[in-house]
N, C-alpha and C. Protein backbone atom coordinates (compact mmCIF):
# COMPACT_ATOMS: atom_id res chain seq x y z
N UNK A 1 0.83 -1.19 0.00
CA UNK A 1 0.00 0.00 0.00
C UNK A 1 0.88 1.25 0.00
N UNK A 2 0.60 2.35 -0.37
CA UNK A 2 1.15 3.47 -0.91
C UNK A 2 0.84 4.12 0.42
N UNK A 3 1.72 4.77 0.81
CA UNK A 3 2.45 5.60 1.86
C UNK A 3 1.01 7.22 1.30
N UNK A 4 -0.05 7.34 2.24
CA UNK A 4 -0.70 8.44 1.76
C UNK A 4 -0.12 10.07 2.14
N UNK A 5 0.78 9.77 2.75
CA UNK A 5 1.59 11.38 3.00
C UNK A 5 2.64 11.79 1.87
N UNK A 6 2.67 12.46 1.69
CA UNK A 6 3.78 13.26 0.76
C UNK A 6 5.05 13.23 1.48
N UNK A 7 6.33 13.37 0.53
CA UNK A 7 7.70 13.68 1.25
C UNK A 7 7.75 15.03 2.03
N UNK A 8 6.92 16.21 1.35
CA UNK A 8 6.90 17.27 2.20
C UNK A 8 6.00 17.35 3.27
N UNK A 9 5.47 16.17 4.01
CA UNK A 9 4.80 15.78 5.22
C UNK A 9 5.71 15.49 6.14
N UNK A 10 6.53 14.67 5.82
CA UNK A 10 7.67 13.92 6.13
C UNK A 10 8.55 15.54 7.02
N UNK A 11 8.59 16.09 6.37
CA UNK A 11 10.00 16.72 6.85
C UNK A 11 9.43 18.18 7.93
N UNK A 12 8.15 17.88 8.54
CA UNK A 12 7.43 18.65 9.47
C UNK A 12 7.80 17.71 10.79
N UNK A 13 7.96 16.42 10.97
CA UNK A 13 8.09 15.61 11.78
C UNK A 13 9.03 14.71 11.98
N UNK A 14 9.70 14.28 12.72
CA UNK A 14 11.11 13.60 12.90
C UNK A 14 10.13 12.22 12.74
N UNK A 15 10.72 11.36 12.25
CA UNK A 15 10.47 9.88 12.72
C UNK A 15 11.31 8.86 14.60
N UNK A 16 10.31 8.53 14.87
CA UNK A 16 11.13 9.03 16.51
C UNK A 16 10.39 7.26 16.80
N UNK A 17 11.41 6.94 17.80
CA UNK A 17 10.85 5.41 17.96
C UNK A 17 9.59 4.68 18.64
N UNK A 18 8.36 5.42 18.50
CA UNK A 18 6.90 4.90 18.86
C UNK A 18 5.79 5.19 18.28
N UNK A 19 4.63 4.85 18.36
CA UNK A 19 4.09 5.42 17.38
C UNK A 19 3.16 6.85 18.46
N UNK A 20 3.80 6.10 19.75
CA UNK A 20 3.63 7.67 20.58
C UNK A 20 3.99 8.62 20.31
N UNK A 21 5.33 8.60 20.07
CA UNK A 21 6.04 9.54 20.46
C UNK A 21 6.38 10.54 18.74
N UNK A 22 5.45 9.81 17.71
CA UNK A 22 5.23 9.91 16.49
C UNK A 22 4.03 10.69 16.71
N UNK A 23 3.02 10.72 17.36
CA UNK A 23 1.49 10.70 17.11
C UNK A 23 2.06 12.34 17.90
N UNK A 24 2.55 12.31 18.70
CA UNK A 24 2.91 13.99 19.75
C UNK A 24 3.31 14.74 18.59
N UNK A 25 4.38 14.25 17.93
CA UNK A 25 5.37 15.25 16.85
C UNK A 25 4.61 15.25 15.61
N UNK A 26 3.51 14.63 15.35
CA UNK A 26 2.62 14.96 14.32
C UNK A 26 1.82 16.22 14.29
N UNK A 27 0.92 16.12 16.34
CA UNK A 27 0.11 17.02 16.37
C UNK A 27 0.38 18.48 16.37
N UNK A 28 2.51 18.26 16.97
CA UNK A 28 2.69 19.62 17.18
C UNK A 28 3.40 20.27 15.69
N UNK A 29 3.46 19.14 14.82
CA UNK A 29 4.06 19.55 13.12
C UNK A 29 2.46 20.22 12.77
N UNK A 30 1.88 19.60 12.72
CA UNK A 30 0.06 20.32 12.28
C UNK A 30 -0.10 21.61 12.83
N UNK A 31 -0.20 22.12 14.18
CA UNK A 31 -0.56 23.33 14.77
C UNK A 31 1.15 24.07 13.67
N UNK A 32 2.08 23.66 14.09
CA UNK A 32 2.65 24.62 13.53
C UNK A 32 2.17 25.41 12.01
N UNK A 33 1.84 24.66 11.62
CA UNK A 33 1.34 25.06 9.74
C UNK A 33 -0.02 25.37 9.79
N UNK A 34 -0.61 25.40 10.40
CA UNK A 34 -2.52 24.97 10.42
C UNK A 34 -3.13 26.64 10.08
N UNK A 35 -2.27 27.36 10.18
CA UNK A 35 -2.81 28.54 9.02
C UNK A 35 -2.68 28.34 7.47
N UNK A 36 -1.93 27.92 7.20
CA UNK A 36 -1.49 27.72 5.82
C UNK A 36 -2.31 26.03 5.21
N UNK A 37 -2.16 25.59 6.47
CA UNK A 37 -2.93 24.27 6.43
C UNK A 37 -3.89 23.75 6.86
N UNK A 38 -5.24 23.81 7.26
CA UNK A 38 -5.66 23.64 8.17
C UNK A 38 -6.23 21.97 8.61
N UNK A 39 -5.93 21.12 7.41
CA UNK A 39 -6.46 19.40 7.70
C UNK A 39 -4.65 19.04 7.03
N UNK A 40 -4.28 17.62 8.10
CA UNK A 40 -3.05 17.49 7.77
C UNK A 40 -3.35 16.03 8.01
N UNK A 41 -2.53 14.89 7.37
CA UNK A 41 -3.02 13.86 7.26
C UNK A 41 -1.30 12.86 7.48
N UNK A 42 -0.83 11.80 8.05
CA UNK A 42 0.53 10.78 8.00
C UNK A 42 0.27 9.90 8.59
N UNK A 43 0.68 8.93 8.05
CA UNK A 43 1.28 7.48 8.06
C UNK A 43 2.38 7.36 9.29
N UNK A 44 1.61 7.11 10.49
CA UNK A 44 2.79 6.86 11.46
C UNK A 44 3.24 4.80 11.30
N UNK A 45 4.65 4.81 10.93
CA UNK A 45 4.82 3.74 11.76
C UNK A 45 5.78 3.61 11.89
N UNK A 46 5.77 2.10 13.36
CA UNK A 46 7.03 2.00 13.94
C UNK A 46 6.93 0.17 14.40
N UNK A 47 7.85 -0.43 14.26
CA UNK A 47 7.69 -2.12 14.65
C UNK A 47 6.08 -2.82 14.61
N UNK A 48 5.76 -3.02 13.72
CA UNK A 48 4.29 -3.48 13.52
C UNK A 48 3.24 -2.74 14.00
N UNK A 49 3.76 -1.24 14.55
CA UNK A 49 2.19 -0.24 14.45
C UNK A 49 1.86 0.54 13.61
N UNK A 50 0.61 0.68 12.93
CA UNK A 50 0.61 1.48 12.03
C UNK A 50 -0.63 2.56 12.50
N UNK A 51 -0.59 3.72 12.39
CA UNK A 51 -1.64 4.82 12.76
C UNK A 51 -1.97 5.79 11.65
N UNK A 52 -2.78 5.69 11.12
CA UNK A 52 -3.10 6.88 9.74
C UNK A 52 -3.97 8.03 10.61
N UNK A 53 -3.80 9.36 10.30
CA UNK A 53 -4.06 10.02 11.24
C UNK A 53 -4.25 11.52 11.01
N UNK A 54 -5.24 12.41 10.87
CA UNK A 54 -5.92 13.22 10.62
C UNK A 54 -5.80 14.32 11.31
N UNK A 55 -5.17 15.65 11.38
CA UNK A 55 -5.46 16.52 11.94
C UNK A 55 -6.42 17.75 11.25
N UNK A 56 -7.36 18.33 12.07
CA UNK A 56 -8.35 19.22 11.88
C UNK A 56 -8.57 20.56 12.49
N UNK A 57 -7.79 21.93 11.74
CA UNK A 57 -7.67 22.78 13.14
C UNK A 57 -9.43 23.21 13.34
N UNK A 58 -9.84 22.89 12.47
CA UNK A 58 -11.66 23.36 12.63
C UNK A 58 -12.47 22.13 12.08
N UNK A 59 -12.50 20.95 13.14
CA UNK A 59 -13.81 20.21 12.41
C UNK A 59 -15.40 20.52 12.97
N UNK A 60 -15.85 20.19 11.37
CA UNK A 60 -16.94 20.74 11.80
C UNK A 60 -18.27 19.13 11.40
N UNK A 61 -19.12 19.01 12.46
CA UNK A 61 -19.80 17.67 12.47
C UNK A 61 -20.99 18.03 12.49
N UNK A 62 -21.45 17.56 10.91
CA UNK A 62 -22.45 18.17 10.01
C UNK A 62 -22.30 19.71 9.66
N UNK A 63 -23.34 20.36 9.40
CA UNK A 63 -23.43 21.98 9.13
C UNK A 63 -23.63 22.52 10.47
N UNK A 64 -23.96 22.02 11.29
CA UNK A 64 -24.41 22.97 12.54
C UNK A 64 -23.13 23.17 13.06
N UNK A 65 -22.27 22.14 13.93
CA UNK A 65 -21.53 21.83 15.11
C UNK A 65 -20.14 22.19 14.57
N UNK A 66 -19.18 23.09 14.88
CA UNK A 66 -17.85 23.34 14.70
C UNK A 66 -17.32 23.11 16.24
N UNK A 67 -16.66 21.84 16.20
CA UNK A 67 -16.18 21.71 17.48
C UNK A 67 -14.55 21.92 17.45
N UNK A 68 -13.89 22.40 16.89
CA UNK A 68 -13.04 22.57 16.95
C UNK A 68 -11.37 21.89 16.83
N UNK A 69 -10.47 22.04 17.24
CA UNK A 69 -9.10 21.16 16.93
C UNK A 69 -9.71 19.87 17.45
N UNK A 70 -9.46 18.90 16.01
CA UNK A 70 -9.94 17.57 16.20
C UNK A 70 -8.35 16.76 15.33
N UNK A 71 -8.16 15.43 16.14
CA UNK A 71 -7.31 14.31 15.65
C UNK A 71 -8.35 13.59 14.90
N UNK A 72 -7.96 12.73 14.35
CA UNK A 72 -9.38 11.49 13.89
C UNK A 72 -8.08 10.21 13.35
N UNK A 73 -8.34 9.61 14.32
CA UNK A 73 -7.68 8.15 14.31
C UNK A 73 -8.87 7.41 12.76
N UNK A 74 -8.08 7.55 11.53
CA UNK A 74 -8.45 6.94 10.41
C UNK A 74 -8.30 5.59 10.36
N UNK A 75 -7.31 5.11 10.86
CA UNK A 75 -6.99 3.28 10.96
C UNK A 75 -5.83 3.17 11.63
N UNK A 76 -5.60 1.63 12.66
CA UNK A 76 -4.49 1.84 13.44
C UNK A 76 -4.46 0.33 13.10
N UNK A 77 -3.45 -0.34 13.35
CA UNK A 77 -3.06 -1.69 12.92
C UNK A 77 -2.00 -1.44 14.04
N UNK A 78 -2.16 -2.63 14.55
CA UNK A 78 -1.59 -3.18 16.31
C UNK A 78 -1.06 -4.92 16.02
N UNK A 79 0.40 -4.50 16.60
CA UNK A 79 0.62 -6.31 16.39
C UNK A 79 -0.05 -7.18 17.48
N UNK A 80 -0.04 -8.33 17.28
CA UNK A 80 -1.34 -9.60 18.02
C UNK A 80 -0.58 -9.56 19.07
N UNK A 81 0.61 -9.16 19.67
CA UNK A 81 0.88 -9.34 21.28
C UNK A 81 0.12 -8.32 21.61
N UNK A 82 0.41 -7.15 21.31
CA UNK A 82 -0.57 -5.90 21.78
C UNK A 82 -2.20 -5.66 21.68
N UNK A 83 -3.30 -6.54 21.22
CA UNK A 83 -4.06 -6.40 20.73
C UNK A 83 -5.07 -6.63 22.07
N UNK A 84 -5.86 -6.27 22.32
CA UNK A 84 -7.03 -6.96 23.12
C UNK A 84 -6.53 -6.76 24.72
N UNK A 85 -5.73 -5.71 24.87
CA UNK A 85 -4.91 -5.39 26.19
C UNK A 85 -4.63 -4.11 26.85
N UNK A 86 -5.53 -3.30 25.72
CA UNK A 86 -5.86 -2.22 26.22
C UNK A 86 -5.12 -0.95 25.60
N UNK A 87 -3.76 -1.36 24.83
CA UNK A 87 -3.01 -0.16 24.16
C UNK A 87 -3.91 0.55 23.24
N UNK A 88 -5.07 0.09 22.13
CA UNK A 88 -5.80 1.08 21.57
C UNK A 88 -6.28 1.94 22.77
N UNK A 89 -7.26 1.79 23.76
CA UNK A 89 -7.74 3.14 24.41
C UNK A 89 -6.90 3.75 25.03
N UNK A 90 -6.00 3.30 25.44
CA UNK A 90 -4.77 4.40 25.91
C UNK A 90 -4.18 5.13 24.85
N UNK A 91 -4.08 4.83 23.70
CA UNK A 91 -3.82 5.37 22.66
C UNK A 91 -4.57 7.14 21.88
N UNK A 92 -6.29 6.45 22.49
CA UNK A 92 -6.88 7.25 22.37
C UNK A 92 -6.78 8.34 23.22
N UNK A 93 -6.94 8.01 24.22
CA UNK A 93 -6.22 9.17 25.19
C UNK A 93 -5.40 9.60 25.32
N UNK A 94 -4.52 9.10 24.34
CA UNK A 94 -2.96 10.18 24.45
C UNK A 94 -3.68 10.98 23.20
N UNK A 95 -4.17 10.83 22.14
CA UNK A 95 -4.91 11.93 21.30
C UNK A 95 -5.48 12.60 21.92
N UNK A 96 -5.95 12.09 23.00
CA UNK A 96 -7.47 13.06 23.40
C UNK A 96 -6.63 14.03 23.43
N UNK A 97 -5.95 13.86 24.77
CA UNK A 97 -4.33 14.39 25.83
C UNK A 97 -4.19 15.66 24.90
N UNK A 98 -3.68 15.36 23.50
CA UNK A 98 -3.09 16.35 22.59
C UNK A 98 -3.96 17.43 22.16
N UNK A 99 -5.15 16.71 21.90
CA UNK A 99 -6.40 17.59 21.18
C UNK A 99 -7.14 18.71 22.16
N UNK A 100 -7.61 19.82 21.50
CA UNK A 100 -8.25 20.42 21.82
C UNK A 100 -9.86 20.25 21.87
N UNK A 101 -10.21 19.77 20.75
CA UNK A 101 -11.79 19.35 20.72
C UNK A 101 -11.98 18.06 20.78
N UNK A 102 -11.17 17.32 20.52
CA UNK A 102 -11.36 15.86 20.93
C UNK A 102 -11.17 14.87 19.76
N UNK A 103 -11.52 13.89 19.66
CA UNK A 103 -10.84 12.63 18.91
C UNK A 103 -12.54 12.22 18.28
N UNK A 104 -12.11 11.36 16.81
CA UNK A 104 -12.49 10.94 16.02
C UNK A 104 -12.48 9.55 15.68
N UNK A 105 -12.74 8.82 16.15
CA UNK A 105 -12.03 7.53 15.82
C UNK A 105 -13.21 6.54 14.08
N UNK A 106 -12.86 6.81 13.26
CA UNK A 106 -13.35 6.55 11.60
C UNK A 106 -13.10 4.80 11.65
N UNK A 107 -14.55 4.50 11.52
CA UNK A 107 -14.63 3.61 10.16
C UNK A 107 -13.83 2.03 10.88
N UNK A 108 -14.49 2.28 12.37
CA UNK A 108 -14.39 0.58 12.98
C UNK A 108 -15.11 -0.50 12.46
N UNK A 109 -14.64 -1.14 11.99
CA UNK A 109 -15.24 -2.54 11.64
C UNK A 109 -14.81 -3.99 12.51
N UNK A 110 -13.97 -3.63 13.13
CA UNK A 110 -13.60 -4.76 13.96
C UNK A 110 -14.09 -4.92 14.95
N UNK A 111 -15.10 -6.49 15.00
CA UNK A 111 -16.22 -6.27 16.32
C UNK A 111 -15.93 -6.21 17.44
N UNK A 112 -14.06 -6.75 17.77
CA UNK A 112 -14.07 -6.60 19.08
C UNK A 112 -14.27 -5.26 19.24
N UNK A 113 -13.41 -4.50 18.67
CA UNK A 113 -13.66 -2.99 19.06
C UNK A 113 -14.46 -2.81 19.18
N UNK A 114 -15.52 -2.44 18.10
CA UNK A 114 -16.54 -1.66 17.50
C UNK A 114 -17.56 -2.01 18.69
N UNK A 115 -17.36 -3.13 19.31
CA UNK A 115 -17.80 -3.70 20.45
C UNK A 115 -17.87 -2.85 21.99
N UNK A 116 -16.75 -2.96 22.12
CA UNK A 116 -15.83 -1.88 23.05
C UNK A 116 -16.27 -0.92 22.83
N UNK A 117 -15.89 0.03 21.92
CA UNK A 117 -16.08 1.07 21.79
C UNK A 117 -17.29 1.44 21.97
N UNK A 118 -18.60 0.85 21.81
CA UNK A 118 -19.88 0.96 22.02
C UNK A 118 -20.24 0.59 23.49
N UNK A 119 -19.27 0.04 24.50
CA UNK A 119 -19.59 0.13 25.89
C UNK A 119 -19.54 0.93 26.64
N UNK A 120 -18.28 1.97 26.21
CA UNK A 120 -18.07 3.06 26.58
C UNK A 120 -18.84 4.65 27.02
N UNK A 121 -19.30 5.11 27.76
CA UNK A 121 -20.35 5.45 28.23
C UNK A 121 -20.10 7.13 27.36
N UNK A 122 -19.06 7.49 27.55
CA UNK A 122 -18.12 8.42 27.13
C UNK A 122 -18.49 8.46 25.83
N UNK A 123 -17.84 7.91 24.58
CA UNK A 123 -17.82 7.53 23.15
C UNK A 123 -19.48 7.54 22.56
N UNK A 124 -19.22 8.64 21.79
CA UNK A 124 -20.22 9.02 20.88
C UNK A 124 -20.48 8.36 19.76
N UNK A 125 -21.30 7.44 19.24
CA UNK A 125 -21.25 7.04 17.87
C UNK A 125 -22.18 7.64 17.13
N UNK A 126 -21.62 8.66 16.49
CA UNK A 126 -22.66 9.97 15.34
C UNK A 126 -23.04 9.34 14.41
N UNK A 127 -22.37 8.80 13.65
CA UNK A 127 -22.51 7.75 12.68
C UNK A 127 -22.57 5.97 12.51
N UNK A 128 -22.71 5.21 11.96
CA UNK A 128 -22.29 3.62 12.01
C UNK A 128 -20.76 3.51 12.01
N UNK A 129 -20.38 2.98 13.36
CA UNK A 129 -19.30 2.69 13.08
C UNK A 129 -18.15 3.64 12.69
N UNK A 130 -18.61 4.94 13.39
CA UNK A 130 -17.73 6.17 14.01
C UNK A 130 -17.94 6.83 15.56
N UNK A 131 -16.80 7.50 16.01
CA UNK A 131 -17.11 7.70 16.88
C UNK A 131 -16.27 8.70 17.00
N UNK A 132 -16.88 9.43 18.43
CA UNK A 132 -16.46 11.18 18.98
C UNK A 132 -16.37 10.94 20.29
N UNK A 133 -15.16 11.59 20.61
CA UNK A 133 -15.04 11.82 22.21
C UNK A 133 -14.55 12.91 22.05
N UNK A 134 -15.40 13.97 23.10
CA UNK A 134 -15.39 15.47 22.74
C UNK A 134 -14.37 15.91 24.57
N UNK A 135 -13.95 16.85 23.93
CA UNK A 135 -13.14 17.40 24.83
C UNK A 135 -13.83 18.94 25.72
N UNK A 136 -14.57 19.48 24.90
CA UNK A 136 -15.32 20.54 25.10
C UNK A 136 -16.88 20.86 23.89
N UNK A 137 -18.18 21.13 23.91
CA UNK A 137 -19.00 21.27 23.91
C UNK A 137 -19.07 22.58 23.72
N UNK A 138 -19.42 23.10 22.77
CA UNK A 138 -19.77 24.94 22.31
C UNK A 138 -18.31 25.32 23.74
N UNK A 139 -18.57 26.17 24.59
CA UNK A 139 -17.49 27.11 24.84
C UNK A 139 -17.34 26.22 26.28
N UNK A 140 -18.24 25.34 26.78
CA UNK A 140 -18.09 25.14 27.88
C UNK A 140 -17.54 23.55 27.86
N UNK A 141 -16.06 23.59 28.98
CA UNK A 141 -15.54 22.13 28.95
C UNK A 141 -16.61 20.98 29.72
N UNK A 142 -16.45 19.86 29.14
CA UNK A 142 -17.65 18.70 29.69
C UNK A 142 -16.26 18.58 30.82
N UNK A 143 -16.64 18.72 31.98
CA UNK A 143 -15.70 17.65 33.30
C UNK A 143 -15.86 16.55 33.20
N UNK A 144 -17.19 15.74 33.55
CA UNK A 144 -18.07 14.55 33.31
C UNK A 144 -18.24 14.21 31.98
N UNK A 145 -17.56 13.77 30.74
CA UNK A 145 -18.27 13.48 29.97
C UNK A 145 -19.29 12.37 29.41
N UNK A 146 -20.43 12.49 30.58
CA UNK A 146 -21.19 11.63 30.31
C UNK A 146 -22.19 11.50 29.18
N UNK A 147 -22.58 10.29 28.72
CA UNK A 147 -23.27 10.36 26.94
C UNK A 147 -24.59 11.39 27.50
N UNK A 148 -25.13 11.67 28.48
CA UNK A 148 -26.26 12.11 28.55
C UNK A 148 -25.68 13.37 28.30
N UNK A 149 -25.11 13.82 28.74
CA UNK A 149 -24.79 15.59 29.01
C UNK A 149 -24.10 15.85 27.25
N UNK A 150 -23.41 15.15 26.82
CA UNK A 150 -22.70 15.51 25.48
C UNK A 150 -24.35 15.08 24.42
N UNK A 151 -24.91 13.90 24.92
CA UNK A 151 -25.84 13.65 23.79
C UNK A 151 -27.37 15.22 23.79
N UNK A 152 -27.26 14.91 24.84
CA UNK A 152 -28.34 16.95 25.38
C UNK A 152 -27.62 17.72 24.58
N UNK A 153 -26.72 18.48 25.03
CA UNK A 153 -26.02 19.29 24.10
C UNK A 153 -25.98 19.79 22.30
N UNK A 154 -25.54 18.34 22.17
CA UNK A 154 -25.57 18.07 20.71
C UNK A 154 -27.13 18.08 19.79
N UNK A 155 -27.98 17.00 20.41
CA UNK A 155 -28.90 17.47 20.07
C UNK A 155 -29.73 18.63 19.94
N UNK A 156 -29.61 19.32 21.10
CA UNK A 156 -29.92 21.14 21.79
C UNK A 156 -29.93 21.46 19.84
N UNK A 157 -28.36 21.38 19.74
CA UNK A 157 -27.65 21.84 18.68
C UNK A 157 -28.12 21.52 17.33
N UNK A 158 -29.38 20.38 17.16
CA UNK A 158 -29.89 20.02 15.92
C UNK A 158 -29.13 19.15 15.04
N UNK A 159 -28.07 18.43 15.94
CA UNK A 159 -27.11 17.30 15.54
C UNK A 159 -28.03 16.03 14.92
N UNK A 160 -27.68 15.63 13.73
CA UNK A 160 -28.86 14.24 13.27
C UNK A 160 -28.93 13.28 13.29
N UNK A 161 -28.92 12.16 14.03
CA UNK A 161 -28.34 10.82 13.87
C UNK A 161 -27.71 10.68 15.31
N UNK A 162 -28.10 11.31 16.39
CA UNK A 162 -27.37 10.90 17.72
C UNK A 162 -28.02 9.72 18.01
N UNK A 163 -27.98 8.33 18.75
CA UNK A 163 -28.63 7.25 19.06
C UNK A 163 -27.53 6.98 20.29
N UNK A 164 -28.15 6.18 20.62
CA UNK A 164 -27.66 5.45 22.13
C UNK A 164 -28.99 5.12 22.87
């Protein structure tokens, strides 16, 4: 598969040995440019992890909702020692960690996850088999982000397709 970043992606970010410590030097290569750029997109990998990975200095979910600096975990590929042990949601939370409006996670099809991820009281699924964990809500930060208080909100907001 073809490497979807450009060489001039490449040279905003060191290649550094994790896909942690890759995913940090991505978000802070993005804010640096995010006037000139504002959606930035790379191919992190490192020893059998792979993270494709989306930065957004303004996403906006549907026409109504501009929630602001968003990551969006596009696809992550985890080797089978690591799998089923908890490194994806810690993962997510080191995005959250970084983000300002919160994380995206696109286009789960894998039932354990998609599984998981739907237990989660937190985790928004706007769509089939997408999901939002919001960091802040119009101007005010969620402390609690419980689905009731983010799903109120959103709806308030004329958001289409909220379920739970």
């Amino acid at each position: 598969m073809k490497s979807p970043h450009t060489q001039e992606d490449r040279r905003y970010y060191p290649v550094l040995p994790s896909i942690e410590s890759q995913t940090v030097a991505f978000v802070l290569a993005a804010r640096a440019v995010r006037e000139i750029r504002p959606s930035y997109a790379a191919l992190l990998e490192w020893q059998g992890f792979e993270a494709y990975l989306r930065y957004h200095a303004c996403w906006q979910w549907g026409s109504l909702v501009s929630v602001g600096e968003v990551v969006t975990i596009a696809r992550v590929d985890v080797p089978e020692a690591f799998q089923k042990r908890g490194w994806f949601m810690r993962y997510v939370q080191l995005c959250h960690a970084l983000s300002a409006g919160g994380v995206v996670i696109e286009s789960v099809f894998n039932s354990h996850l998609l599984n998981a991820l739907r237990r989660r009281d937190f985790m928004v699924e706007f769509e089939p088999h997408c999901f939002f964990l919001p960091r802040s809500v119009a101007s005010g930060v969620i402390v609690d982000p419980s689905p009731l208080c983010i799903r109120t909100t959103l709806q308030a907001r004329g958001l289409p397709g909220m379920k739970r």
